[in-house]
Every structure is written in structure tokens, then in C-alpha cells.
C-alpha atoms as a PDB file:
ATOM      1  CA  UNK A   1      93.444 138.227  71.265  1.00  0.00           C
ATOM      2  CA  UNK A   2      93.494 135.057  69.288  1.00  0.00           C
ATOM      3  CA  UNK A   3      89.540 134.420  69.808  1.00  0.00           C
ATOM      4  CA  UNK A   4      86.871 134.854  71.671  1.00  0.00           C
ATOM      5  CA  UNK A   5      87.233 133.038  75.504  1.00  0.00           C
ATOM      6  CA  UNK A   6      84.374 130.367  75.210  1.00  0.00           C
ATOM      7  CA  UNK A   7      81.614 130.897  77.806  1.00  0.00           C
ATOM      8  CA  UNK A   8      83.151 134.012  78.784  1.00  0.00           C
ATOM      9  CA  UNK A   9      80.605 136.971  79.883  1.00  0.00           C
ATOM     10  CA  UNK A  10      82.105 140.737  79.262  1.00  0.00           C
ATOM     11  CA  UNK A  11      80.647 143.584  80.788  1.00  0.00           C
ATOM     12  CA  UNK A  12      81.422 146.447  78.704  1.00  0.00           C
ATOM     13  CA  UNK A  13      81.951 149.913  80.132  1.00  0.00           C
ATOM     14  CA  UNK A  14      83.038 153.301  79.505  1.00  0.00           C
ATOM     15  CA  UNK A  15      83.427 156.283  80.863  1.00  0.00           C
ATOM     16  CA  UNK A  16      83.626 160.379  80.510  1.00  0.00           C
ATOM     17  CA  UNK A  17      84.034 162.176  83.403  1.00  0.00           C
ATOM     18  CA  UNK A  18      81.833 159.987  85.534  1.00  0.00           C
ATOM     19  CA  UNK A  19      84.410 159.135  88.391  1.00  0.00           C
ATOM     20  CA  UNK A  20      81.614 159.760  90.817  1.00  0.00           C
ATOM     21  CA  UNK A  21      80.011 156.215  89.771  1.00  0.00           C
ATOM     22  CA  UNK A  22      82.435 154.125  89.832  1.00  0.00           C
ATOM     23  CA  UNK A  23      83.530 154.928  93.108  1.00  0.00           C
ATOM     24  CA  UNK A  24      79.978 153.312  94.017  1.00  0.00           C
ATOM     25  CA  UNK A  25      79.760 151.045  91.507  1.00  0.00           C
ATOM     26  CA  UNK A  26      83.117 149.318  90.162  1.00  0.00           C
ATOM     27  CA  UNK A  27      84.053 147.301  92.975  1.00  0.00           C
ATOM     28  CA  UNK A  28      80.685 145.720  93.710  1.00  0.00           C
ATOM     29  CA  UNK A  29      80.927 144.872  90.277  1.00  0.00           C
ATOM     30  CA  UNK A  30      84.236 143.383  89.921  1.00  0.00           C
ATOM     31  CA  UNK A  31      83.478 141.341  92.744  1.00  0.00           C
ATOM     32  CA  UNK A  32      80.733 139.903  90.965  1.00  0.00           C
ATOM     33  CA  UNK A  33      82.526 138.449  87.642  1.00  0.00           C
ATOM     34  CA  UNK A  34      85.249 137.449  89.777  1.00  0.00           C
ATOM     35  CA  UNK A  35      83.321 135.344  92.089  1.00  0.00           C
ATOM     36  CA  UNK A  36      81.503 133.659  88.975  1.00  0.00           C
ATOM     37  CA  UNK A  37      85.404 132.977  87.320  1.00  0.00           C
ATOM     38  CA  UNK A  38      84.299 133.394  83.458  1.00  0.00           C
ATOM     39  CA  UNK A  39      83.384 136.925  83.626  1.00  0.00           C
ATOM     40  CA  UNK A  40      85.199 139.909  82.594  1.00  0.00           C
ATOM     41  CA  UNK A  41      84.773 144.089  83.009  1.00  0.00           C
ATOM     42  CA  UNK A  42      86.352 146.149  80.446  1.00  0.00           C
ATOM     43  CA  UNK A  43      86.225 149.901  81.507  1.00  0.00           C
ATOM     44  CA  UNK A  44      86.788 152.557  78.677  1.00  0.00           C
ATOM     45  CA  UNK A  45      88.208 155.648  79.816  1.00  0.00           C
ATOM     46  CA  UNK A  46      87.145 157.923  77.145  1.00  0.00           C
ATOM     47  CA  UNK A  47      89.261 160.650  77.599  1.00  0.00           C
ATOM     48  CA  UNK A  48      88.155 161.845  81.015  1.00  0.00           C
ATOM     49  CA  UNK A  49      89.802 164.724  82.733  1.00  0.00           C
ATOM     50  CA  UNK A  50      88.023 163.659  86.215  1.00  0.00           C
ATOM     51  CA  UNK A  51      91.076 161.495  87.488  1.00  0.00           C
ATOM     52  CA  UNK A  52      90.001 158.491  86.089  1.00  0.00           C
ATOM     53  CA  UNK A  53      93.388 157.012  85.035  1.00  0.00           C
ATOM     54  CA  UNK A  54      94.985 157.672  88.066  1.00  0.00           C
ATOM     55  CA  UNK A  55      92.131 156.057  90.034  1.00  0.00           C
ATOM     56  CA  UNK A  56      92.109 153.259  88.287  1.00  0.00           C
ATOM     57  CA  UNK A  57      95.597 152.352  89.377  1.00  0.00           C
ATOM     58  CA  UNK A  58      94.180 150.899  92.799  1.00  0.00           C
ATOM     59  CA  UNK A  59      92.749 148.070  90.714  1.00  0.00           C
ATOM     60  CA  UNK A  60      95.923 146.806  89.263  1.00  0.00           C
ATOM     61  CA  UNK A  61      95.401 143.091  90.586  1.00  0.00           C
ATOM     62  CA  UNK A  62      91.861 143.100  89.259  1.00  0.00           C
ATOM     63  CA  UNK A  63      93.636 143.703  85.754  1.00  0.00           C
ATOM     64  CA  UNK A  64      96.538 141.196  86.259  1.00  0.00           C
ATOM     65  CA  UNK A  65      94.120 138.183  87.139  1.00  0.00           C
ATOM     66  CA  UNK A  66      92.167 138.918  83.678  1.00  0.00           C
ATOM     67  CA  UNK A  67      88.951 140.102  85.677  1.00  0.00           C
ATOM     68  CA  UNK A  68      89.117 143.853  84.162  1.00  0.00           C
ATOM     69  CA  UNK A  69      90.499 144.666  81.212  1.00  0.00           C
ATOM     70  CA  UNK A  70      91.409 148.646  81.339  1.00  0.00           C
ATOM     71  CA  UNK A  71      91.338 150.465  77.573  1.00  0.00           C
ATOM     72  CA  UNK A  72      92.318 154.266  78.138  1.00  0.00           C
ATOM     73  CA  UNK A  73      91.476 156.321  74.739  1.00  0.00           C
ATOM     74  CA  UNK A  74      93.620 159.651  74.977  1.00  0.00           C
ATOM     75  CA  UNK A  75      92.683 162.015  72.156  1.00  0.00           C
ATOM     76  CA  UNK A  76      88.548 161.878  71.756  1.00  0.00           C
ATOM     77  CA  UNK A  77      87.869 165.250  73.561  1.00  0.00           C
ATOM     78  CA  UNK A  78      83.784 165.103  72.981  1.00  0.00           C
ATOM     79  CA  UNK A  79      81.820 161.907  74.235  1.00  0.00           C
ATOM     80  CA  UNK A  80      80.056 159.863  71.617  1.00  0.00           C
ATOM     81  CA  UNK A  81      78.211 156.696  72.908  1.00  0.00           C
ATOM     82  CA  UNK A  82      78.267 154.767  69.987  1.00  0.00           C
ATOM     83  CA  UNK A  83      81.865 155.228  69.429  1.00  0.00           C
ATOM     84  CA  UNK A  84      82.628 154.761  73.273  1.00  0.00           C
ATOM     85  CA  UNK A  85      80.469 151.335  73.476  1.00  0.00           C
ATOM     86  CA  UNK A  86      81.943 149.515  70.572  1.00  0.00           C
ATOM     87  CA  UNK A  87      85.800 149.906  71.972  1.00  0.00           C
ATOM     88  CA  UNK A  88      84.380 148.216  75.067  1.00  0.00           C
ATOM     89  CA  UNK A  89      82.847 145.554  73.008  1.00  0.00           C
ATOM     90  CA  UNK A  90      85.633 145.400  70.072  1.00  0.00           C
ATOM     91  CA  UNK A  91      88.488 145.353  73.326  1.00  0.00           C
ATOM     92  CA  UNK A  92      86.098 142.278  75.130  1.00  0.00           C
ATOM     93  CA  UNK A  93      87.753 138.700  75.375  1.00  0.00           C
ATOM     94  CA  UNK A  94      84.235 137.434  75.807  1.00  0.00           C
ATOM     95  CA  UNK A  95      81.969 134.607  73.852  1.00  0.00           C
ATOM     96  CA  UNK A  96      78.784 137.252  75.288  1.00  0.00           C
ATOM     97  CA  UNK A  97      79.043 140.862  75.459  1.00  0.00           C
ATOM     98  CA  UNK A  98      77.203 142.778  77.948  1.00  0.00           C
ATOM     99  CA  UNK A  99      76.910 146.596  77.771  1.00  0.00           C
ATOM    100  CA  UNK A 100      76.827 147.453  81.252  1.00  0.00           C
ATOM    101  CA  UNK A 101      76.394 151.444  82.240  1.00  0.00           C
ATOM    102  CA  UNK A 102      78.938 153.250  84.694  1.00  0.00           C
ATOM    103  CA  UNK A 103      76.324 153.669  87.012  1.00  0.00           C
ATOM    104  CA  UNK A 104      74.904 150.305  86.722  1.00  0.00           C
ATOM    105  CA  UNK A 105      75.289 147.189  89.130  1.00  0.00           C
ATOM    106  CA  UNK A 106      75.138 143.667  88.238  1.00  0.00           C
ATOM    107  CA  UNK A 107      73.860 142.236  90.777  1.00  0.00           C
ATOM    108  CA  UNK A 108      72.691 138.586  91.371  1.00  0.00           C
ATOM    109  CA  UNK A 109      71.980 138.514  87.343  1.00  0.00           C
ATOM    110  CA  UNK A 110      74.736 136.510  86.220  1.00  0.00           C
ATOM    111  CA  UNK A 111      73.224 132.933  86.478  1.00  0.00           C
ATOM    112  CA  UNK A 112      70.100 133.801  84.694  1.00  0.00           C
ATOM    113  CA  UNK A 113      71.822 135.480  81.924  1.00  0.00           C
ATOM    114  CA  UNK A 114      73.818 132.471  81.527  1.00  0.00           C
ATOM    115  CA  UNK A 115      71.225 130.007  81.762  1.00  0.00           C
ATOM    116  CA  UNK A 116      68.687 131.871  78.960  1.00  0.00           C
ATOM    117  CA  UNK A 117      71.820 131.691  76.333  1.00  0.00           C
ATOM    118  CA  UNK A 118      72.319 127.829  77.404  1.00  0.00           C
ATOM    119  CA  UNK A 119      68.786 127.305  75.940  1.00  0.00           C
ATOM    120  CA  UNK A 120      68.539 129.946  73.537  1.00  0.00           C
ATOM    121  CA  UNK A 121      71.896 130.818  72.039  1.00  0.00           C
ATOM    122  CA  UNK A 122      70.427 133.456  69.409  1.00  0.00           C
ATOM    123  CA  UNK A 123      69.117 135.737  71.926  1.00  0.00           C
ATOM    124  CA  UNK A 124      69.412 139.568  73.063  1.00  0.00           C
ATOM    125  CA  UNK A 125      68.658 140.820  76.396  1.00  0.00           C
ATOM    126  CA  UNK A 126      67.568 143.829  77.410  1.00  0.00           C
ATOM    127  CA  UNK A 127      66.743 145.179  80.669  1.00  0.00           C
ATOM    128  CA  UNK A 128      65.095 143.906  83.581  1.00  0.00           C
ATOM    129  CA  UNK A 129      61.552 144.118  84.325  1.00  0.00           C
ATOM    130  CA  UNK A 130      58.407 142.688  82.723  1.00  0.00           C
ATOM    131  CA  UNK A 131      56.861 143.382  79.429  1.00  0.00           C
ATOM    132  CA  UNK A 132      56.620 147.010  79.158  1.00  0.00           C
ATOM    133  CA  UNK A 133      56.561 147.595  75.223  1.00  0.00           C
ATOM    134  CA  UNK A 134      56.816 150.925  73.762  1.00  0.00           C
ATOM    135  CA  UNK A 135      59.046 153.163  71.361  1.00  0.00           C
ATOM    136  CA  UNK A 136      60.132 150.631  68.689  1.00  0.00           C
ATOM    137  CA  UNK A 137      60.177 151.347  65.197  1.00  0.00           C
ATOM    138  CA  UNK A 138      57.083 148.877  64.469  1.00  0.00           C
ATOM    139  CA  UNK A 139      55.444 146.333  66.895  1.00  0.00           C
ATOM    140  CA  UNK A 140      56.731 144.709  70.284  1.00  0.00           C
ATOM    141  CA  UNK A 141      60.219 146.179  71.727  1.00  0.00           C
ATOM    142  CA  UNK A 142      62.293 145.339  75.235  1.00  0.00           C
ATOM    143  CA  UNK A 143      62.317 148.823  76.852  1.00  0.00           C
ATOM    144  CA  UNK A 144      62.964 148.652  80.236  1.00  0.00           C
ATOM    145  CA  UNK A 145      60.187 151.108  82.050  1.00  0.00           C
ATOM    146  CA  UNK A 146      61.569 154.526  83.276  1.00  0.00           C
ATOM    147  CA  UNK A 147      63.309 155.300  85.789  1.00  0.00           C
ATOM    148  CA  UNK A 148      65.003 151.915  86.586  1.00  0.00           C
ATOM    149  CA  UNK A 149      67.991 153.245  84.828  1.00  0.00           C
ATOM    150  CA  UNK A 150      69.015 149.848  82.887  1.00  0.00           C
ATOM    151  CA  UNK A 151      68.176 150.599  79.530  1.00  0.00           C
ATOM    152  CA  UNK A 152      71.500 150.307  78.241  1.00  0.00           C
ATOM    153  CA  UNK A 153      71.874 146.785  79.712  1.00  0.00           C
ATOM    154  CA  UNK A 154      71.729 144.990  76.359  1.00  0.00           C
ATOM    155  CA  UNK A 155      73.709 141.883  76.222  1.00  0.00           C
ATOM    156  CA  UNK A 156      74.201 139.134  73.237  1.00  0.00           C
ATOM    157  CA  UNK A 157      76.731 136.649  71.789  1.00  0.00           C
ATOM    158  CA  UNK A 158      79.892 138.552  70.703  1.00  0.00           C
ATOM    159  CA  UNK A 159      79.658 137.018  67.062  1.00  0.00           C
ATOM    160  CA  UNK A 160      76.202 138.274  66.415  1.00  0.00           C
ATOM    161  CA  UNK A 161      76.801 142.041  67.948  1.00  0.00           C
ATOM    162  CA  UNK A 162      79.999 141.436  65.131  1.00  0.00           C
ATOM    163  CA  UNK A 163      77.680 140.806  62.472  1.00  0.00           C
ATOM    164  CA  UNK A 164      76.118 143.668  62.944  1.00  0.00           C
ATOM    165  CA  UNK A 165      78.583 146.270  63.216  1.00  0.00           C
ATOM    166  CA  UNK A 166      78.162 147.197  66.535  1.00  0.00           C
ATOM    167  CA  UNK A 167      76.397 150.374  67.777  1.00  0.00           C
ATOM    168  CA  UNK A 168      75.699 152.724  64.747  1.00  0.00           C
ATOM    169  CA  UNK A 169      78.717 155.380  64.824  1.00  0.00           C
ATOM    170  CA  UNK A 170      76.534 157.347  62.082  1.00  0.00           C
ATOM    171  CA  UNK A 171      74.285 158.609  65.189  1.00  0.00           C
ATOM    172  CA  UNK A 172      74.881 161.734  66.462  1.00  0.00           C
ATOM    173  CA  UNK A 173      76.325 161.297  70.454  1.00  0.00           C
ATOM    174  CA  UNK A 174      73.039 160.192  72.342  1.00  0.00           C
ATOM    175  CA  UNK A 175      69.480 158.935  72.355  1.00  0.00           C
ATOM    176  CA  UNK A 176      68.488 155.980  70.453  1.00  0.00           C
ATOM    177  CA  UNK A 177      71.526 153.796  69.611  1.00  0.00           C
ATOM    178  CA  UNK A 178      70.265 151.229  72.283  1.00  0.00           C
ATOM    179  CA  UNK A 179      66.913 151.008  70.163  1.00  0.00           C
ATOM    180  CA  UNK A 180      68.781 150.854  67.130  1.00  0.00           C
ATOM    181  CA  UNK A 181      70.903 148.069  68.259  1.00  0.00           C
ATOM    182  CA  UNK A 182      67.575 145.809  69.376  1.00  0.00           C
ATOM    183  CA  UNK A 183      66.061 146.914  66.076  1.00  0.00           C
ATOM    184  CA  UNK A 184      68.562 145.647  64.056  1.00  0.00           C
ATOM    185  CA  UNK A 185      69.217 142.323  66.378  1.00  0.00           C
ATOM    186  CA  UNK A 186      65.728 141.456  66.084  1.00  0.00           C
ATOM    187  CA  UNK A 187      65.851 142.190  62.150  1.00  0.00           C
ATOM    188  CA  UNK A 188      68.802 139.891  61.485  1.00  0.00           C
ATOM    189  CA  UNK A 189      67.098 137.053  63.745  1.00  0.00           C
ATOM    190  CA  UNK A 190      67.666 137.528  67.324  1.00  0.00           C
ATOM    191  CA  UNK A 191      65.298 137.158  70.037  1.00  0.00           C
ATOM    192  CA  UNK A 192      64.722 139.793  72.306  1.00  0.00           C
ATOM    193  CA  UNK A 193      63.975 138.682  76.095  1.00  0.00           C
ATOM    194  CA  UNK A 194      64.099 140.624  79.494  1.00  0.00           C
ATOM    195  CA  UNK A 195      65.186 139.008  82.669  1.00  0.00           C
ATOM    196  CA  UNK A 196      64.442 140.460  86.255  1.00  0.00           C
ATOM    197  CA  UNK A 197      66.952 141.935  88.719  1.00  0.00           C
ATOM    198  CA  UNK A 198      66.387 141.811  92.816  1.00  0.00           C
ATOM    199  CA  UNK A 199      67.786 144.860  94.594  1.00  0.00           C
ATOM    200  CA  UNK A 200      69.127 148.084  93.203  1.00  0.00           C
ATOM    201  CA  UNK A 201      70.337 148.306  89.730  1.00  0.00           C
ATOM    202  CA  UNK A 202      71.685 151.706  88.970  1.00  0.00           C
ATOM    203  CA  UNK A 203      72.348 155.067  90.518  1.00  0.00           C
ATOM    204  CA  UNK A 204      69.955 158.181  89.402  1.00  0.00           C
ATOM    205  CA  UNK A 205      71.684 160.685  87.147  1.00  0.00           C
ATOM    206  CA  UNK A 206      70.206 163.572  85.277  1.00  0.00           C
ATOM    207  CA  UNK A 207      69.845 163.856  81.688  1.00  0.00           C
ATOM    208  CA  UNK A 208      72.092 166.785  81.810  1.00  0.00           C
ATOM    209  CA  UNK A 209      74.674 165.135  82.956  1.00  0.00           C
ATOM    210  CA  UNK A 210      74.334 162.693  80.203  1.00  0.00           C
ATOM    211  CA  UNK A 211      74.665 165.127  77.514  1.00  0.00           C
ATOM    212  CA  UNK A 212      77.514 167.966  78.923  1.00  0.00           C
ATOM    213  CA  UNK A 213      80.591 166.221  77.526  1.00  0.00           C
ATOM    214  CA  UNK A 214      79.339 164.853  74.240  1.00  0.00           C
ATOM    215  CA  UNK A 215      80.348 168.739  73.012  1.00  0.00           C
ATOM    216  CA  UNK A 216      76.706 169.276  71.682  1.00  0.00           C
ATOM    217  CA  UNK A 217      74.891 172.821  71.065  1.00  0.00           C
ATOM    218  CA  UNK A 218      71.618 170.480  69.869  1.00  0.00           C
ATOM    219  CA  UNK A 219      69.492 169.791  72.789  1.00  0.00           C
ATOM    220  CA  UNK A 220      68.633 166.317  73.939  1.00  0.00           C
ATOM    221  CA  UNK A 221      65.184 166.206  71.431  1.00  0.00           C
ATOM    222  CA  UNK A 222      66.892 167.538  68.637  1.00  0.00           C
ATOM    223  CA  UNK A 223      69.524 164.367  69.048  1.00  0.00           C
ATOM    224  CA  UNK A 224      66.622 162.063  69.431  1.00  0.00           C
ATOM    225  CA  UNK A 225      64.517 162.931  66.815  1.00  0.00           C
ATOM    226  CA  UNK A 226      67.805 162.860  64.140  1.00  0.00           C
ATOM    227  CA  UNK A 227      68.605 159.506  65.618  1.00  0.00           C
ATOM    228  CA  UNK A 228      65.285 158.391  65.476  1.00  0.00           C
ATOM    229  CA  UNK A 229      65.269 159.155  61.385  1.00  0.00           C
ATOM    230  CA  UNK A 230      68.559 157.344  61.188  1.00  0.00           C
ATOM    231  CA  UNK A 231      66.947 154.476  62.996  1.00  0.00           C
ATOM    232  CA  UNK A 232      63.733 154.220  60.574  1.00  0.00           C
ATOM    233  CA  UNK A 233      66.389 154.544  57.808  1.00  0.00           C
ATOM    234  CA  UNK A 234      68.254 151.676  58.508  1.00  0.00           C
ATOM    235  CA  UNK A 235      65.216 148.977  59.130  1.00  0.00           C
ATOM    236  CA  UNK A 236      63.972 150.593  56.228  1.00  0.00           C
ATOM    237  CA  UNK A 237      66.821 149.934  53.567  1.00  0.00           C
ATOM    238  CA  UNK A 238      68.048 146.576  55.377  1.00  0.00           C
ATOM    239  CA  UNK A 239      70.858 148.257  56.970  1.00  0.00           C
ATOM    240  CA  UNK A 240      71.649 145.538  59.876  1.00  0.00           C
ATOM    241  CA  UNK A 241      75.140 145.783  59.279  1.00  0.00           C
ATOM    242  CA  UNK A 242      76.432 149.157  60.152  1.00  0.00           C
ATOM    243  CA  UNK A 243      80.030 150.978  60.377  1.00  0.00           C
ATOM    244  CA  UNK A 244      81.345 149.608  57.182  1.00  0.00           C
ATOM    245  CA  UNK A 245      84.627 151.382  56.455  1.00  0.00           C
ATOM    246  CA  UNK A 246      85.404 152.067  60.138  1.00  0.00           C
ATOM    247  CA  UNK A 247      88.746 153.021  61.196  1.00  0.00           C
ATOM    248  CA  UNK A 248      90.477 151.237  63.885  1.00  0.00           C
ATOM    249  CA  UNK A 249      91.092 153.210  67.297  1.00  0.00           C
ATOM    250  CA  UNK A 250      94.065 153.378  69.494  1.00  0.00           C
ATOM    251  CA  UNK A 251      94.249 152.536  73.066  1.00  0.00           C
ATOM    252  CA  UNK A 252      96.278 151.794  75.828  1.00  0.00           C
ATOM    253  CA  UNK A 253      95.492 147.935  77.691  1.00  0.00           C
ATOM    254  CA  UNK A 254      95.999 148.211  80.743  1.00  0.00           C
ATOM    255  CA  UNK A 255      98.712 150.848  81.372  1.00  0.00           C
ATOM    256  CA  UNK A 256     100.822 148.778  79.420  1.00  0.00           C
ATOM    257  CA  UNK A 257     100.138 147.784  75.473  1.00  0.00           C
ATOM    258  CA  UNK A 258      98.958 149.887  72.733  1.00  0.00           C
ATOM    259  CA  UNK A 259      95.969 148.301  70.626  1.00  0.00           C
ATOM    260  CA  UNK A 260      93.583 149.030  67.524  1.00  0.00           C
ATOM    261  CA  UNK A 261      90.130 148.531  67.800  1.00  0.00           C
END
């Protein structure tokens, strides 16, 4: 990729194991950038075993118009979020960069989104539902509420999530790195805004089905309370920037190309 595709909205996703969703949620989905004709999906396959790959086939045409963009990692046996998120974002052909969950649906949110970064460039956004601050390291934050299962939906201009490094790889595999991410955003200059969503916006899961491939023995607090130290540490010491020194990945575009990310 030469540069970033001005305008251009990625939604960045990946998956372990999580066939299931997308079988309710891709299509809907790639419906939804196509009809708006400057959007993009990149799916991550992170090494699933689930029949991902050969699923995936079906949408061949969605791949060859430029709508999804299809990175298949093949030798990551344990799921790490951090790492999984930033292919999808490093692989993206997009100006803005959207982390959008597996089990997440777009919806009609695609003009707002665009229309808050036409008057505010140097903004983040997070979630979907009204001021409902709590859990930042410090004063206000942009947690969605619970339950509403968009957390995760964190979306900003590709040069700024750059700056910063990305999601922190340092984390252990789960809880936090959203946070971190916002933390960090806000630190280096960002606003942080929410925008509403009609209808539904993700599918229920259970937090143990979050956690059984990321190859784990410490429970779900244990993770969170280590990534939450991690987090203080890097608002603490100025640490915006994270992942200096990382390696590049390989992975297949697409059935076809082998890239580093």
C-alpha cells in the first residue's frame, strides 16, 4: 500500500475461533461499507481452527471489489488482542480506522462517524450511548455502559492510532487494552466523543468465551488487574507511544499475497 486511501473508513476485525458470529454478523456488515463506497472490512483470521478460512471463500467478490480485505495469520496458536487488533489496523487501506468486534454490527453509524471527523479531525470515538463515565485512570473516560457489547468500538484517524503505536502488545491477552488505547489518545491530544447507535449493536457472548483461546491459566481478574498496572505505568512515565522495537508479522492477503505487518 502506497498510502493511506483519503476519506476511507476501515473496520478492523479479527477473529479466533468465533465462526459462529460472523455467520450473523459479516454480511450485514459488508453490506454496509459497500453501500457507503469509501469503506472497507479487514477480517483477521488469527489462526482459527473453526473453519474460518474455508468459509471465508464465499466472499471472494467482496475481496476483489476492495470492500474486505482478508489477512489470514497461520502460526499464532494462543489469542492475544492486542497483537490481533493492530494487524487489522497495520493491514487497513483506510485514512480512519475503526476497531469493530466479530460480534459487532455497524449499523446506520457510518454518516455520523463521518460527519464528527469532518468537524473535528483530532478525535476518538468510542462507543455508543450517552455519558456514562467510569474506570479511567484519572477523571472523565468514554466507556460504553455494560452490556451493550460495543466497548471495543474505538475508531480514530489512521495517522494518530500510528503515532501511538497501536494497542499495547506489552499487555497480557485481555482486559484493558481498549482503556489503554483512549488513555493514551486523550494524553497525546485527542478528543474522546461517543455517538449513538439505533437498533442492535452486538451479539451477547460470555466472558468465557472471551478468554478460552488466549492459552491463559490466569483468570480474567488476574489479567485485568496486571493490565491495569501496565496502564497506570504508561500515563505515568509518558509512554503514549508504545511497541517500539516490534517485529513485523506475516500474513496471507487475501488467499493470494504474503505481507509484513
Amino acid at each position: 500500500m502506497t498510502g493511506p486511501v483519503r476519506g476511507r473508513i476501515s473496520f478492523c476485525m479479527t477473529c479466533k475461533d468465533r465462526l459462529w458470529q460472523l455467520r450473523e454478523t459479516l454480511l450485514e456488515n459488508l453490506e454496509r461499507v459497500e453501500a457507503d463506497g469509501n469503506a472497507e472490512i479487514v477480517l483477521v483470521n488469527y489462526h482459527s481452527q473453526d473453519g474460518l478460512d474455508a468459509w471465508v471463500r464465499a466472499y471472494r467478490t467482496y475481496m476483489d471489489r476492495g470492500v474486505l480485505r482478508y489477512l489470514h495469520e497461520r502460526t499464532e496458536p494462543n489469542f492475544h488482542m492486542s497483537k490481533a487488533k493492530n494487524l487489522a489496523h497495520f493491514g487497513a487501506t483506510g485514512e480512519f480506522l475503526v476497531n469493530l468486534d466479530a460480534d459487532n454490527f455497524i449499523g446506520e453509524t457510518i454518516p455520523a462517524w463521518r460527519g464528527q471527523w469532518a468537524r473535528e479531525y483530532d478525535t476518538l470515538i468510542h462507543g455508543f450511548v450517552p455519558e456514562t463515565d467510569k474506570g479511567r485512570v484519572g477523571a472523565r473516560d468514554g466507556l460504553p455502559a455494560e452490556g451493550n457489547g460495543t466497548s471495543g468500538r474505538i475508531g480514530l484517524p489512521r495517522r494518530h492510532f500510528m503515532a501511538l503505536g497501536g494497542y499495547d502488545e506489552a499487555m497480557l491477552p485481555m482486559s484493558q487494552q481498549d482503556v489503554d488505547l483512549i488513555d493514551r489518545a486523550r494524553a497525546y491530544g485527542l478528543s474522546v466523543v461517543r455517538l449513538p447507535q439505533a437498533g442492535r449493536a452486538s451479539i451477547c457472548n460470555s466472558l468465557q468465551e472471551k478468554l478460552q483461546h488466549t492459552g491463559q491459566s490466569l483468570s480474567w481478574e488476574e489479567m485485568r488487574r496486571r493490565n491495569l498496572e501496565r496502564r497506570r505505568e504508561n500515563l505515568r512515565l509518558g509512554r503514549l507511544a508504545v511497541n517500539r522495537g516490534r517485529s513485523a508479522v506475516r500474513v496471507l492477503l487475501n488467499f493470494a499475497e504474503e505481507i509484513e505487518l
